[in-house]
Protein backbone atom coordinates (compact mmCIF):
# COMPACT_ATOMS: atom_id res chain seq x y z
CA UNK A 1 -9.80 11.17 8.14
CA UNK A 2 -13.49 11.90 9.80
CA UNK A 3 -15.23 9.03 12.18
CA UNK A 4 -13.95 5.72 11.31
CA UNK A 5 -16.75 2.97 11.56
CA UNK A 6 -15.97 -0.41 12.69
CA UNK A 7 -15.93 -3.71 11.00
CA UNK A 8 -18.95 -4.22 11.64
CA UNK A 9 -20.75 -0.92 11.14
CA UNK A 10 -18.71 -0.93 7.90
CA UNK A 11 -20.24 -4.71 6.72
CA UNK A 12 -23.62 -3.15 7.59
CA UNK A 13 -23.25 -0.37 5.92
CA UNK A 14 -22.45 -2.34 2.74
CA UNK A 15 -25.24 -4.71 3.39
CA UNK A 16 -27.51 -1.91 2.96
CA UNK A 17 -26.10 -0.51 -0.25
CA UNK A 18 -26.38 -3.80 -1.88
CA UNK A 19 -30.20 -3.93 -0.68
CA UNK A 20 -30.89 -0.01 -2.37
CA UNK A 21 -28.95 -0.99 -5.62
CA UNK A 22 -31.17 -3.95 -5.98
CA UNK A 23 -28.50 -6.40 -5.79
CA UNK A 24 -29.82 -9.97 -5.01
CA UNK A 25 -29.02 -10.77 -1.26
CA UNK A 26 -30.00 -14.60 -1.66
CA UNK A 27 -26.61 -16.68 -1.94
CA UNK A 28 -25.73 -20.01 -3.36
CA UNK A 29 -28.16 -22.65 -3.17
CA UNK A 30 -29.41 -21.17 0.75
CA UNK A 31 -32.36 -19.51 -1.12
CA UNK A 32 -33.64 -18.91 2.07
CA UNK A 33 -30.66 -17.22 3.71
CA UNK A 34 -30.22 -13.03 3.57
CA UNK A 35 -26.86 -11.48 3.58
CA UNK A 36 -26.46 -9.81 6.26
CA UNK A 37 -23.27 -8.11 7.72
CA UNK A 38 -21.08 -10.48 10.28
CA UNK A 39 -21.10 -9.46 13.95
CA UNK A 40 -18.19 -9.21 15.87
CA UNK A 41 -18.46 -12.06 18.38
CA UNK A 42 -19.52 -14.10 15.29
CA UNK A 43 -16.43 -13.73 13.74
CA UNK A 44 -13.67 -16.76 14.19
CA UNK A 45 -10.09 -15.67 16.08
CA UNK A 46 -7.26 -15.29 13.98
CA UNK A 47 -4.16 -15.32 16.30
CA UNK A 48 -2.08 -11.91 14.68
CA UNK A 49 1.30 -14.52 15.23
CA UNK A 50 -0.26 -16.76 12.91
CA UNK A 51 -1.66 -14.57 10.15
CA UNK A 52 1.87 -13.23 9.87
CA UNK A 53 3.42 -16.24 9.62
CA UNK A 54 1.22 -17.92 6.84
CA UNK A 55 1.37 -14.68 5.36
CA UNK A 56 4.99 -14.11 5.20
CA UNK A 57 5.12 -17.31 2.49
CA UNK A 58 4.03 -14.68 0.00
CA UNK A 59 7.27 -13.44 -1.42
CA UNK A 60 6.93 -9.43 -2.53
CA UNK A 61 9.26 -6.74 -4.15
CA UNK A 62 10.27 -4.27 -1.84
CA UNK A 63 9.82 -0.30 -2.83
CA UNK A 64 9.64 2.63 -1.20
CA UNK A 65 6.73 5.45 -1.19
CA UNK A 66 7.78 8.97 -1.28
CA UNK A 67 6.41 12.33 -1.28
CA UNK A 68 7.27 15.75 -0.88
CA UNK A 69 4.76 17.60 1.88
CA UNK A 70 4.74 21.20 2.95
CA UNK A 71 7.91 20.00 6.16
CA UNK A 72 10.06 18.39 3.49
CA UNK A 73 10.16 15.07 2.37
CA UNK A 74 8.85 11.73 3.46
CA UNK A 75 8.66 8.35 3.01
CA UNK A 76 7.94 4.59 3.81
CA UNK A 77 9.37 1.29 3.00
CA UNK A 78 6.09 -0.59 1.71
CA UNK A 79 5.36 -4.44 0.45
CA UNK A 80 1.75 -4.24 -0.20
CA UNK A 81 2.43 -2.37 -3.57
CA UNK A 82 0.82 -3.76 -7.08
CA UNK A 83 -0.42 -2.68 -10.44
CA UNK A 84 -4.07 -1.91 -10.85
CA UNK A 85 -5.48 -0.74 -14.03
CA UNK A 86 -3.55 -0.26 -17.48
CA UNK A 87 -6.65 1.71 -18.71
CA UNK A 88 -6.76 3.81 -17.16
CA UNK A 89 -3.17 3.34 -15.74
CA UNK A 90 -3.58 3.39 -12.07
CA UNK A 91 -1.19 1.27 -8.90
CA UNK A 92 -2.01 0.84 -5.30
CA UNK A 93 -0.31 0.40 -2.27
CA UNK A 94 -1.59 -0.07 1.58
CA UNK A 95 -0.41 1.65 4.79
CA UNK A 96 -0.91 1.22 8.13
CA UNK A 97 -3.83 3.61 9.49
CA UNK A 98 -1.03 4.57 12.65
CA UNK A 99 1.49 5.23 9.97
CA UNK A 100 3.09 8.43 10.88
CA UNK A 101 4.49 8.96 6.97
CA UNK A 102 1.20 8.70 5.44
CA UNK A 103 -0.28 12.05 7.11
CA UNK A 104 2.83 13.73 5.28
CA UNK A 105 1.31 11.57 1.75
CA UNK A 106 -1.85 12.67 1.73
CA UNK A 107 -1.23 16.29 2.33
CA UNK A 108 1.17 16.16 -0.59
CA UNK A 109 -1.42 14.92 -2.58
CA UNK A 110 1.07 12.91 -4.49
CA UNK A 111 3.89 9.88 -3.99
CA UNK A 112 6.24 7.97 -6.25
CA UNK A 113 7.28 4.70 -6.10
CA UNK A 114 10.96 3.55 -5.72
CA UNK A 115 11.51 -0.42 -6.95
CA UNK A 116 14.39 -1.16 -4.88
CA UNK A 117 17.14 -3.29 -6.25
CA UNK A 118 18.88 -6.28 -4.87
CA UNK A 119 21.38 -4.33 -2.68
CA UNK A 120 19.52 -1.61 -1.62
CA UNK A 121 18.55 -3.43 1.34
CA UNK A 122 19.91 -1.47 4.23
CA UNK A 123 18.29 1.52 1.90
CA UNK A 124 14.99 -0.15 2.86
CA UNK A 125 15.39 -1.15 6.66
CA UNK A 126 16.14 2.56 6.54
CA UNK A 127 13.06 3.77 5.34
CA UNK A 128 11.21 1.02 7.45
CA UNK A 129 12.76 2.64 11.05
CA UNK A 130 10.41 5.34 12.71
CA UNK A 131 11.77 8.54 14.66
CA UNK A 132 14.76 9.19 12.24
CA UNK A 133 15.82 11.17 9.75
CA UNK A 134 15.13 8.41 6.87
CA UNK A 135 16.60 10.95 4.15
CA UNK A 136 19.64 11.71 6.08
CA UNK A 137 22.82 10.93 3.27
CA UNK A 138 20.03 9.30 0.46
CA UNK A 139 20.43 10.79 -2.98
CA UNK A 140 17.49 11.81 -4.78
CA UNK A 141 16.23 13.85 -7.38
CA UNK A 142 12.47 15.25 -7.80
CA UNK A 143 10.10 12.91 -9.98
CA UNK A 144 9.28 14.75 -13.28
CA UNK A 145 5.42 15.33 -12.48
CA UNK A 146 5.01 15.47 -9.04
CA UNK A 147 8.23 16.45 -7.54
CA UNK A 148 8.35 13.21 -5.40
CA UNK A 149 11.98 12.20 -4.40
CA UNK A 150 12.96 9.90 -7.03
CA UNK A 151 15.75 7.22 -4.73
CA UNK A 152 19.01 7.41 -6.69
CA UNK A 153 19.89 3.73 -7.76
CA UNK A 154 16.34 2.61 -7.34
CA UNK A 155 15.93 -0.05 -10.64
CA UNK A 156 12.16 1.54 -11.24
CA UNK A 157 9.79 4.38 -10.27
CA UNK A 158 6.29 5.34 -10.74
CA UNK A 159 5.54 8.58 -10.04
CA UNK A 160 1.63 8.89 -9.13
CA UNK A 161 -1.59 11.33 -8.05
CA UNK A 162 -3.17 10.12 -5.19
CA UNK A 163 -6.99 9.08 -6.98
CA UNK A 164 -8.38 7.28 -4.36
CA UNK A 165 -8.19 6.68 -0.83
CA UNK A 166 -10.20 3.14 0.60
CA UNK A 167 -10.65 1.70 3.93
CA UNK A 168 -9.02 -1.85 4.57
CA UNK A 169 -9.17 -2.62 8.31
CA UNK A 170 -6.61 -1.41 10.01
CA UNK A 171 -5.02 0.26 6.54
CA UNK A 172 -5.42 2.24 3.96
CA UNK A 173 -5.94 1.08 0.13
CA UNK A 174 -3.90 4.04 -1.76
CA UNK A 175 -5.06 4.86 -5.22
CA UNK A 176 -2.78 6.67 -7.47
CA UNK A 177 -2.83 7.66 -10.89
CA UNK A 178 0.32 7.23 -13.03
CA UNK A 179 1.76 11.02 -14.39
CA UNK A 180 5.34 9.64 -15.01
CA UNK A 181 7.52 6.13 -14.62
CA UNK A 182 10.67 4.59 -15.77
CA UNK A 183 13.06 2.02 -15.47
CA UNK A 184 17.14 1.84 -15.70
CA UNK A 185 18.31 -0.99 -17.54
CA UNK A 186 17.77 -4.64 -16.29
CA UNK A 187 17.83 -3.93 -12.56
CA UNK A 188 17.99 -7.37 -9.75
CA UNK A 189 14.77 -6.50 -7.84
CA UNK A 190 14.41 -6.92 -4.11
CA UNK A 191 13.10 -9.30 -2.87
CA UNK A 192 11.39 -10.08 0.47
CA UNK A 193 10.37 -13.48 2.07
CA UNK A 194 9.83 -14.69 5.55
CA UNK A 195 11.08 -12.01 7.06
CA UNK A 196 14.53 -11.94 5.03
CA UNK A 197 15.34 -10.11 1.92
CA UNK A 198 16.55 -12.19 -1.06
CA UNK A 199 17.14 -11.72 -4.68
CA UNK A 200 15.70 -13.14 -7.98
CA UNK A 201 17.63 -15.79 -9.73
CA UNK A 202 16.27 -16.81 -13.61
């Protein structure tokens, strides 16, 4: 992925854009203050514990992020997925930069996106383990567009062109266009909360 810049370099770096576009750097009634990008002993502690705690009240869907690369196929279980543009029609998800799955991702140039359904839980915890052979006895069949795996069972799937690829900390902001998607029926979704999976009741 090149040199990454830190959080700081990164703010700076921003900072200066804003200045060359023209963008007014005066902010809320401070009149007198500049923006400026935050330095890193400026910046208040967040204990990681506590972040993922708060956090975790968020309930997600669960899905699964697939792709076929040049040494077969791949995959990750992934929360951070949502919708991003209906015009044009575009989703997004977020992976760690250390994920190992992700290298296999971008080379394919392409993913889909497996909703999971209510009992496709141990489906997921596979897909979440490192170091195994995550498609070892999992049905699938090759999106229409990309060639993705498509999960057998899997209530939804969106089947994507990587657009865009952002930086977000420690992940990555995927951008992909939608080729293909499709749903079966009614499916329960997954659902995950506090560290537990659940399931949707009306």
């Amino acid at each position: 992925m090149g040199h990454v810049m830190g959080h700081a370099g990164m703010a700076a770096t921003a900072v200066r854009y804003l200045r060359s576009a023209g963008t007014p750097t005066a902010v809320g009634p401070h009149s007198g203050r500049r923006l400026r990008a935050v330095r890193d002993d400026e910046r208040p502690a967040v204990d990681p514990g506590e972040f993922r705690r708060v956090l975790g009240h968020f309930a997600s869907g669960v899905t699964v992020v697939t792709a076929l690369g040049p040494e077969g196929p791949a995959g990750f279980a992934c929360q951070s997925f949502a919708s991003l543009s209906l015009d044009p029609p575009l989703v997004a998800f977020m992976v760690a930069r250390t994920s190992r799955t992700w290298p296999h991702i971008a080379r394919a140039g392409a993913f889909c996106v497996n909703i999971l359904g209510a009992d496709q839980g141990e489906l997921c915890l596979g897909f979440a383990r490192s170091g195994t052979d995550k498609f070892a006895g999992v049905a699938h069949t090759p999106a229409p567009v990309t060639g993705s795996p498509r999960l057998e069972g899997a209530p939804a799937w969106i089947d994507c062109a990587i657009a865009q690829v952002h930086t977000g900390g420690d992940h990555l902001i995927v951008v992909g266009r939608v080729e293909a998607l499709g749903a079966a029926g009614e499916g329960i979704p997954l659902l995950f909360h506090r560290g537990r999976f659940g399931r949707f009741t009306p």
